[in-house]
N, C-alpha and C. Protein backbone atom coordinates (compact mmCIF):
# COMPACT_ATOMS: atom_id res chain seq x y z
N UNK A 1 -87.93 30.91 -25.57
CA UNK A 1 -87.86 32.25 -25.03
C UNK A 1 -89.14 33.00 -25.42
N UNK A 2 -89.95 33.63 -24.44
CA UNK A 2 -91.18 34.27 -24.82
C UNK A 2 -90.59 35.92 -25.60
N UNK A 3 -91.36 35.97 -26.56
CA UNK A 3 -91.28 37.43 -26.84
C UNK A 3 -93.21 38.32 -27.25
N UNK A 4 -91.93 39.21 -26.99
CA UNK A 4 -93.51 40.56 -27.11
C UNK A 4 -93.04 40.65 -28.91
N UNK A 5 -94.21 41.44 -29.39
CA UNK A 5 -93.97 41.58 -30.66
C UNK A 5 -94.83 43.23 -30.90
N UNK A 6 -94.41 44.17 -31.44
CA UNK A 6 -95.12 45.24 -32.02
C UNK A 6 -94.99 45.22 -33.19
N UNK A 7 -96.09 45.75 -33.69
CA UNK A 7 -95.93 46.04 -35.53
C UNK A 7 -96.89 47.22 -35.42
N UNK A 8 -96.11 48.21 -36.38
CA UNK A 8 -96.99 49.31 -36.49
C UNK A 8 -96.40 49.51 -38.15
N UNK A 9 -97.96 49.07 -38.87
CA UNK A 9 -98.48 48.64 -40.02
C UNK A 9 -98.79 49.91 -40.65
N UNK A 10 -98.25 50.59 -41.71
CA UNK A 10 -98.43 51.53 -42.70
C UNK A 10 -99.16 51.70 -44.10
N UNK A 11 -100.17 51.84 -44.81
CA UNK A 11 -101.07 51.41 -45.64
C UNK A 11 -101.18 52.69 -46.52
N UNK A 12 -101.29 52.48 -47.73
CA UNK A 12 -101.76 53.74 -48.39
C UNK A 12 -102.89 54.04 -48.34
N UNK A 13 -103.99 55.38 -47.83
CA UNK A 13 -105.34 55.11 -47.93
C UNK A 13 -106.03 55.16 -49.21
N UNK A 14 -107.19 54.78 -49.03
CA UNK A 14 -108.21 54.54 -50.74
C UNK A 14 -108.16 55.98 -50.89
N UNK A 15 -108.38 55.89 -52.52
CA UNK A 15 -108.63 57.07 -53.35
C UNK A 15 -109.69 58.16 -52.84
N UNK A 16 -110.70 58.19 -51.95
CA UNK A 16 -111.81 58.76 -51.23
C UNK A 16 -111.16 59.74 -50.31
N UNK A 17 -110.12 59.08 -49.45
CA UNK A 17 -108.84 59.97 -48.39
C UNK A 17 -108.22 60.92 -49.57
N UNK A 18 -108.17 61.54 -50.78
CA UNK A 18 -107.02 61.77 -51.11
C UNK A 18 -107.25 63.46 -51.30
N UNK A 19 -108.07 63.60 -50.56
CA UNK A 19 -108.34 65.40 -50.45
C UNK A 19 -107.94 65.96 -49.37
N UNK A 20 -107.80 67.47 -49.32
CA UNK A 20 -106.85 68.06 -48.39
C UNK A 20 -107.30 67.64 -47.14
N UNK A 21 -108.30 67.78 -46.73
CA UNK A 21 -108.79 67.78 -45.67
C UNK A 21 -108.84 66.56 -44.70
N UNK A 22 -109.13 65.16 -45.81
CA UNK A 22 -108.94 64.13 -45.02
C UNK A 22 -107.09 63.75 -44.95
N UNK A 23 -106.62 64.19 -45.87
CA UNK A 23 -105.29 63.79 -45.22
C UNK A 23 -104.45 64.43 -44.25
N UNK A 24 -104.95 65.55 -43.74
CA UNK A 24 -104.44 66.21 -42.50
C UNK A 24 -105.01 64.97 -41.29
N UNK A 25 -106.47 64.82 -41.67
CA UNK A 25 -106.80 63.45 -40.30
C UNK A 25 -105.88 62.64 -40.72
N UNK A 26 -105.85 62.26 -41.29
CA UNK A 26 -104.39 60.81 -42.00
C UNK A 26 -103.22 61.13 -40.86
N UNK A 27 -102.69 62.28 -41.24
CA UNK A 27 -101.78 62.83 -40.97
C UNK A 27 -101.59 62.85 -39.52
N UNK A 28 -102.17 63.73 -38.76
CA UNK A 28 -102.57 63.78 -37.27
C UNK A 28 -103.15 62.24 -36.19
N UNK A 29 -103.08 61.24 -37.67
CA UNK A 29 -103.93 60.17 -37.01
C UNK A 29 -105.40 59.69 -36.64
N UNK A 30 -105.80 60.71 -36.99
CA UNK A 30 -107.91 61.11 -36.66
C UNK A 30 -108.72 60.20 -37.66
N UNK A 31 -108.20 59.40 -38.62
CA UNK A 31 -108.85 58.57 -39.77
C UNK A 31 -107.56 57.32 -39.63
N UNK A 32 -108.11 56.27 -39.60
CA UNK A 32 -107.20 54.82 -39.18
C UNK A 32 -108.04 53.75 -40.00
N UNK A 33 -107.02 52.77 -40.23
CA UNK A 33 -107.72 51.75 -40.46
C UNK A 33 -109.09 50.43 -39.29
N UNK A 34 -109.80 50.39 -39.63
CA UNK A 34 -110.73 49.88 -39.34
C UNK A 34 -111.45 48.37 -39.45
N UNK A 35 -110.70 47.56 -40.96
CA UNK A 35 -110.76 46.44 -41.03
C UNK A 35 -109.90 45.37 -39.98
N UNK A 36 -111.08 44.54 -39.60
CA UNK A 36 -110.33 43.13 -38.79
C UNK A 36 -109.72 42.30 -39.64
N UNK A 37 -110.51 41.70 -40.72
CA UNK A 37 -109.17 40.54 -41.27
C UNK A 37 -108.22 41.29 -42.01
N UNK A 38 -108.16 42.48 -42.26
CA UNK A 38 -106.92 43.22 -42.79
C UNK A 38 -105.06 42.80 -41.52
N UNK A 39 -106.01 43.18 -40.48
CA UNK A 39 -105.10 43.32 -39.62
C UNK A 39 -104.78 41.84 -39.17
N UNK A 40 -105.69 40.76 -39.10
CA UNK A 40 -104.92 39.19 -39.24
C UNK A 40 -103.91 38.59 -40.14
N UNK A 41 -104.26 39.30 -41.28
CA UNK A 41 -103.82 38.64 -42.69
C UNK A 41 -102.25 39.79 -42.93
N UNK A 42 -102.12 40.68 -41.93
CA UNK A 42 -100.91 41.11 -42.26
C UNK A 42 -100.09 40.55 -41.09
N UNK A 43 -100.44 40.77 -39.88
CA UNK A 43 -100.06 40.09 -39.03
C UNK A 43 -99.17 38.74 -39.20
N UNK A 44 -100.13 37.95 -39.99
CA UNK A 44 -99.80 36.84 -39.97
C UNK A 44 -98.80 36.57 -40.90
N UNK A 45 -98.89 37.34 -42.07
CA UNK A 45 -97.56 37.49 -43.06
C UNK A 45 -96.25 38.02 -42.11
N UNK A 46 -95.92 38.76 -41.78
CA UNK A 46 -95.17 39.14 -40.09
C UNK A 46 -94.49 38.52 -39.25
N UNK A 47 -95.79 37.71 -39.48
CA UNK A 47 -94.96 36.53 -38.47
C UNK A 47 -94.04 35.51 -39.02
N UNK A 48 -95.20 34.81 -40.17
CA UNK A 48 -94.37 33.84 -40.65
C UNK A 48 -93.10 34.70 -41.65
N UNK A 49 -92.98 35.18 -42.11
CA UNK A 49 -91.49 36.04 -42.44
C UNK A 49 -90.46 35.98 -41.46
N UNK A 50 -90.94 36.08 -40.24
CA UNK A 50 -89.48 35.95 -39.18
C UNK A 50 -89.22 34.38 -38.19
N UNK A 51 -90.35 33.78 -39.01
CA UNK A 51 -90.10 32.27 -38.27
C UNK A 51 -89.32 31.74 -39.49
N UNK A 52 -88.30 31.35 -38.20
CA UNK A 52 -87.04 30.62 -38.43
C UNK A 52 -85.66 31.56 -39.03
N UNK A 53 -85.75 32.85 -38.66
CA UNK A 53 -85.21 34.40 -38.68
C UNK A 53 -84.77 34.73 -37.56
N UNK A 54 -85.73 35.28 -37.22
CA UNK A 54 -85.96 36.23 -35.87
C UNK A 54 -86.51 35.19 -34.42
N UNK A 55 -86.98 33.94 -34.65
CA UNK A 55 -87.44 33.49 -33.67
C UNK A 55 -87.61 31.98 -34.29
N UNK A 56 -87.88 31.09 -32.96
CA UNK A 56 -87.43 29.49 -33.83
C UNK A 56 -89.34 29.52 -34.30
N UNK A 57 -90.14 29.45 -33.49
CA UNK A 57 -91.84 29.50 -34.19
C UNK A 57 -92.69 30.58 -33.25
N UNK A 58 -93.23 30.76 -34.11
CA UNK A 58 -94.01 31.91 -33.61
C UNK A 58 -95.37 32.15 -32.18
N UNK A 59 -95.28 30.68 -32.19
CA UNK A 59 -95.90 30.17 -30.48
C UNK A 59 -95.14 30.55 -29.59
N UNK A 60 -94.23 30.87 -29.94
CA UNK A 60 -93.09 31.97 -28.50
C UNK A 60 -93.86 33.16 -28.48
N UNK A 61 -94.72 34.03 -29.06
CA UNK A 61 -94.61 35.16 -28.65
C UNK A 61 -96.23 35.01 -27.99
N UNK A 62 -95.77 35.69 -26.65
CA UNK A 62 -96.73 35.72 -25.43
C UNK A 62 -97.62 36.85 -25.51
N UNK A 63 -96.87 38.11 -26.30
CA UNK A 63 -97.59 39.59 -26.06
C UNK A 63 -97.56 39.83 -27.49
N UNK A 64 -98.58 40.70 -28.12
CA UNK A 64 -98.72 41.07 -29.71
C UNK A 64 -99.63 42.27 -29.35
N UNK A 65 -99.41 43.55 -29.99
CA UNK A 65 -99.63 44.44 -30.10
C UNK A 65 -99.65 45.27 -31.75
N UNK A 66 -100.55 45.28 -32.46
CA UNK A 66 -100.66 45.49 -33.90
C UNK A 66 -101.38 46.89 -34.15
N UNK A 67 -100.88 48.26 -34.48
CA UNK A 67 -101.34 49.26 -34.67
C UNK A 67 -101.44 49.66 -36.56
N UNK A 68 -102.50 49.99 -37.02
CA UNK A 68 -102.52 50.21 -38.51
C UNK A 68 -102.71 51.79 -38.61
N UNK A 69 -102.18 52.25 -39.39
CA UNK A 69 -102.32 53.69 -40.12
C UNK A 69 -102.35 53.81 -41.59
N UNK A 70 -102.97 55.05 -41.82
CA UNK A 70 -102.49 55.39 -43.31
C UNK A 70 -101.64 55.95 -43.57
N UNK A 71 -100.53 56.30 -44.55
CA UNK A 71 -100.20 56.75 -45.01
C UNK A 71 -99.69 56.78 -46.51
N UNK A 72 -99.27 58.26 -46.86
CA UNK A 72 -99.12 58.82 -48.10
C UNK A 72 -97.66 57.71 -48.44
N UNK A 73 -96.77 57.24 -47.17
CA UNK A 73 -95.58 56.40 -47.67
C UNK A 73 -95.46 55.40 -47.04
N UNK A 74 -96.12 54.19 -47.41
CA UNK A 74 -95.94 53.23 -46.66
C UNK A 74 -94.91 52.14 -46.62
């Protein structure tokens, strides 16, 4: 059975974000994460967590859609 998959990935930001000003962008969304193998290497934890769970292997899923943010509660 093909499936779609979303993950919308929550992160605490670095110590540099932790002033008023950048965490309203946090907040509003205007400051995001930016690393590529961040977003493979969680992904891929994701996946394999629900193979043999949620789905028999993870070559079923046809559509993947991966959004990262910061936040203060991840």
């Amino acid at each position: 059975m093909p499936i779609k998959l979303q993950a919308d990935i929550y992160l605490m930001p670095p110590k540099k974000y932790h002033t008023g000003p950048k965490r309203a962008l946090i907040a509003s969304g205007e400051i995001r994460l930016t690393t590529k193998s961040e977003t493979d290497n969680l992904i891929k934890g994701i996946k394999d967590g629900m193979s043999k769970i949620i789905w028999h292997d993870d070559a079923q899923i046809v559509e993947l859609n991966v959004r990262k943010f910061y936040s203060e509660q991840p």
